[in-house]
C-alpha atoms as a PDB file:
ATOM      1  CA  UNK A   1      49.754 -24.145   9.546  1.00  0.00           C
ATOM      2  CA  UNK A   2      48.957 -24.412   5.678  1.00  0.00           C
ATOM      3  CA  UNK A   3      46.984 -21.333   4.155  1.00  0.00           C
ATOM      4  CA  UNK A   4      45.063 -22.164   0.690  1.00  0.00           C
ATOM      5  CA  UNK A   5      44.715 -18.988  -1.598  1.00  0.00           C
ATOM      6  CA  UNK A   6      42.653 -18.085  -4.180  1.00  0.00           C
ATOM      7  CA  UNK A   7      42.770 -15.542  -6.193  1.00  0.00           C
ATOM      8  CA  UNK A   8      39.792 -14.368  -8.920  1.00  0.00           C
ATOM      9  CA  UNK A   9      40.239 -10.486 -10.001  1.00  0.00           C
ATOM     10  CA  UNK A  10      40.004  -8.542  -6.885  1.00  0.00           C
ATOM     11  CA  UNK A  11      38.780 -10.818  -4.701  1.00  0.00           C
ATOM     12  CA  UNK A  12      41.619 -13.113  -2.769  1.00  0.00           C
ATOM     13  CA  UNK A  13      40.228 -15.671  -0.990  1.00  0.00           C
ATOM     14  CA  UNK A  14      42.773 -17.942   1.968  1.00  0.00           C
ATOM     15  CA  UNK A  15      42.006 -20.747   3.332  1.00  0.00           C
ATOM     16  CA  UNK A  16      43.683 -21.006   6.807  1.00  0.00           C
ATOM     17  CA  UNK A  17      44.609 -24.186   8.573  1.00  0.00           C
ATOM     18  CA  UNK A  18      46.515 -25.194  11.862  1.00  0.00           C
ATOM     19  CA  UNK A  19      47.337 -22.274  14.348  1.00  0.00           C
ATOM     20  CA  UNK A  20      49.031 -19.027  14.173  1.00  0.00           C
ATOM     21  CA  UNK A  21      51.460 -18.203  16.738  1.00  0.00           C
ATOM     22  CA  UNK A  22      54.694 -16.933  16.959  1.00  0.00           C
ATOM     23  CA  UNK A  23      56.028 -19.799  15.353  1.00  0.00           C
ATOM     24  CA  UNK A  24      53.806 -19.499  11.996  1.00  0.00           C
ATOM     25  CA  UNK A  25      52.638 -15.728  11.730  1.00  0.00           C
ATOM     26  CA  UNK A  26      55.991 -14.776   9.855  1.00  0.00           C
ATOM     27  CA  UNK A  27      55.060 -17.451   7.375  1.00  0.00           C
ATOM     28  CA  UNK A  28      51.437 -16.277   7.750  1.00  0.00           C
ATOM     29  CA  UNK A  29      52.306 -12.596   6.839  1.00  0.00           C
ATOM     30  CA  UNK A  30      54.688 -13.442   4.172  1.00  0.00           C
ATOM     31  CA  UNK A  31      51.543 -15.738   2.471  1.00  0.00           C
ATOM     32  CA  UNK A  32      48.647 -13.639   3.048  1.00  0.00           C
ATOM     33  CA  UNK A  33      50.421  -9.823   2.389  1.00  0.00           C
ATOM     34  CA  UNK A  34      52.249 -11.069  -0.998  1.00  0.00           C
ATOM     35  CA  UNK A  35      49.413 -10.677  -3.616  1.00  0.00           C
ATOM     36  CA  UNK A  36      47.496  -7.938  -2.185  1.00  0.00           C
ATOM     37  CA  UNK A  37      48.100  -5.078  -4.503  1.00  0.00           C
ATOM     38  CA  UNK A  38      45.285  -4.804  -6.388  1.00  0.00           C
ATOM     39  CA  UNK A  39      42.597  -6.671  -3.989  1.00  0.00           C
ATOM     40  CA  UNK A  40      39.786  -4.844  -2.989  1.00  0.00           C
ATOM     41  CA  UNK A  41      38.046  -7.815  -1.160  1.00  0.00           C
ATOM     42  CA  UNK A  42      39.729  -9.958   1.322  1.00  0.00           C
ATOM     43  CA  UNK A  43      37.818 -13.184   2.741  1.00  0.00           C
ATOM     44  CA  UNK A  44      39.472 -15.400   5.260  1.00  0.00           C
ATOM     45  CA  UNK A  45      38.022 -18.497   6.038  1.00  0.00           C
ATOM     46  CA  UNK A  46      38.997 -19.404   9.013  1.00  0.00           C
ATOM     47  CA  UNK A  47      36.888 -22.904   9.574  1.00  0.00           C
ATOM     48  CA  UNK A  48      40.230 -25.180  10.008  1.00  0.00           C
ATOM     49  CA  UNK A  49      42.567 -22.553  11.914  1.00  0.00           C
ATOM     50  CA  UNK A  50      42.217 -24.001  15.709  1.00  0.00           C
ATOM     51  CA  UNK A  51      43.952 -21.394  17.696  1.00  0.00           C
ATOM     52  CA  UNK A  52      45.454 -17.607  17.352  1.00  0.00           C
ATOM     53  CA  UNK A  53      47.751 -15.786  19.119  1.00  0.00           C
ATOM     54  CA  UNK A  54      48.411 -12.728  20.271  1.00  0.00           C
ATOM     55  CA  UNK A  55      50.921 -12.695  17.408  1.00  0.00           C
ATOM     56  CA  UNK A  56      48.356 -13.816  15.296  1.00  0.00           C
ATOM     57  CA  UNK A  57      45.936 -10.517  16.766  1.00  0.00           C
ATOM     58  CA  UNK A  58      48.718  -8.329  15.094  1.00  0.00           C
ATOM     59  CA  UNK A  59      48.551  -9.885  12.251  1.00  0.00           C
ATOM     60  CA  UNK A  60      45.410  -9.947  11.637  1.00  0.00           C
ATOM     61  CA  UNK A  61      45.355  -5.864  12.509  1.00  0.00           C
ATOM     62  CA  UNK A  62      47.838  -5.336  10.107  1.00  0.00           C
ATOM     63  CA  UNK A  63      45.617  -7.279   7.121  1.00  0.00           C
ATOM     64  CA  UNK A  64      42.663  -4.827   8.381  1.00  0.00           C
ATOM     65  CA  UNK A  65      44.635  -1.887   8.341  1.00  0.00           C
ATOM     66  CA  UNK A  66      45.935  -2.720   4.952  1.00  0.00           C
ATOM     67  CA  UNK A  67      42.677  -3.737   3.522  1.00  0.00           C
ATOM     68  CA  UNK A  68      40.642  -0.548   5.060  1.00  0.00           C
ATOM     69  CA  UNK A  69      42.822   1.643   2.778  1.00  0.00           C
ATOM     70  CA  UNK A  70      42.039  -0.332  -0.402  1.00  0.00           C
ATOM     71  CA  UNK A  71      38.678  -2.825   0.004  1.00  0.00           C
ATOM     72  CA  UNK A  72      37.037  -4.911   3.108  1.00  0.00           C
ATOM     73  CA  UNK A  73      38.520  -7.868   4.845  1.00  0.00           C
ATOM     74  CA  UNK A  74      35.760 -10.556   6.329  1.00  0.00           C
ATOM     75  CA  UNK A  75      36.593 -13.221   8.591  1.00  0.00           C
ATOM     76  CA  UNK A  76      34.090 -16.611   8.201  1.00  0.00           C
ATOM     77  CA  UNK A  77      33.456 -20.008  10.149  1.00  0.00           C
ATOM     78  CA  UNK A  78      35.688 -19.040  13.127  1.00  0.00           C
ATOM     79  CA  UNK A  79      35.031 -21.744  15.979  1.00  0.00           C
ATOM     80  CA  UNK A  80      34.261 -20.984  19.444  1.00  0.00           C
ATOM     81  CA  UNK A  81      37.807 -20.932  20.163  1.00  0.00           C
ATOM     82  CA  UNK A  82      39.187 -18.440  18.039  1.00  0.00           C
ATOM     83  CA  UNK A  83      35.386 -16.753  18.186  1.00  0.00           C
ATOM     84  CA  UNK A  84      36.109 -16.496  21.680  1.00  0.00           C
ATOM     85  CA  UNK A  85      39.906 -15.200  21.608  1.00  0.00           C
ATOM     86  CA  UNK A  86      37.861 -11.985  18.927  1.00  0.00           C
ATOM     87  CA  UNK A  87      35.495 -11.452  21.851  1.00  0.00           C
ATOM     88  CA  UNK A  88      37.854 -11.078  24.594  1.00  0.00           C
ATOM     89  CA  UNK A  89      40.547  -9.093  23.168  1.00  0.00           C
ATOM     90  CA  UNK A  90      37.597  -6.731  21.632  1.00  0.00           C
ATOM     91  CA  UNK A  91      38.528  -7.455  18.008  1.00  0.00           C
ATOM     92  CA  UNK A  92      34.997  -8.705  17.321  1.00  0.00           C
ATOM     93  CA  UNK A  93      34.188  -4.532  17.239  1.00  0.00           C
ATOM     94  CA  UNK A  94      36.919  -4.465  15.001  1.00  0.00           C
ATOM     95  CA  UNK A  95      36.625  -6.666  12.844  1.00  0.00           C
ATOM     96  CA  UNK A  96      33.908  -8.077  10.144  1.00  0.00           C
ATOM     97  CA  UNK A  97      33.214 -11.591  11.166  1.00  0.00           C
ATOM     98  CA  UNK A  98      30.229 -13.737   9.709  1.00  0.00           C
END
């Protein structure tokens, strides 16, 4: 799993690659969680990331959580895979996906 970030004022944009599982969401939390003070506007692009846990789920409730408090969080270009995995477990009502 690699995650790309970018950062421009209040806007952090991450790039996430590979799959998060219980092997990589510690890694994944400790990336995407470290420079969010101060962002208001959290866009995860999602268009190389091939599979999510349930670990992964957790994760990405805690980002939403986190991010309802101080901004939005949008996921984009999930794949049928992961889109799938959203619509099963019911986080497609949860969360913003385009």
């Amino acid at each position: 799993m690699t995650i790309n970030k970018k950062i421009n004022g209040t806007q952090m944009y991450a790039e996430v690659n590979g799959r998060i599982d219980t092997v990589t969401v510690t890694e994944a939390e400790s990336i995407l969680k470290s420079d969010l003070d101060g962002i208001t506007e959290l866009v995860l692009d999602f268009k190389g990331l091939d599979y999510i846990s349930s670990a992964g789920l957790r994760l990405l409730l805690t980002l939403q959580k986190t991010m309802n408090k101080q901004g939005s969080m949008t996921i984009k270009n999930a794949n049928e895979t992961v889109t799938e995995i959203f619509d099963v477990t019911g986080f497609s009502d949860i969360l913003t996906i385009e």
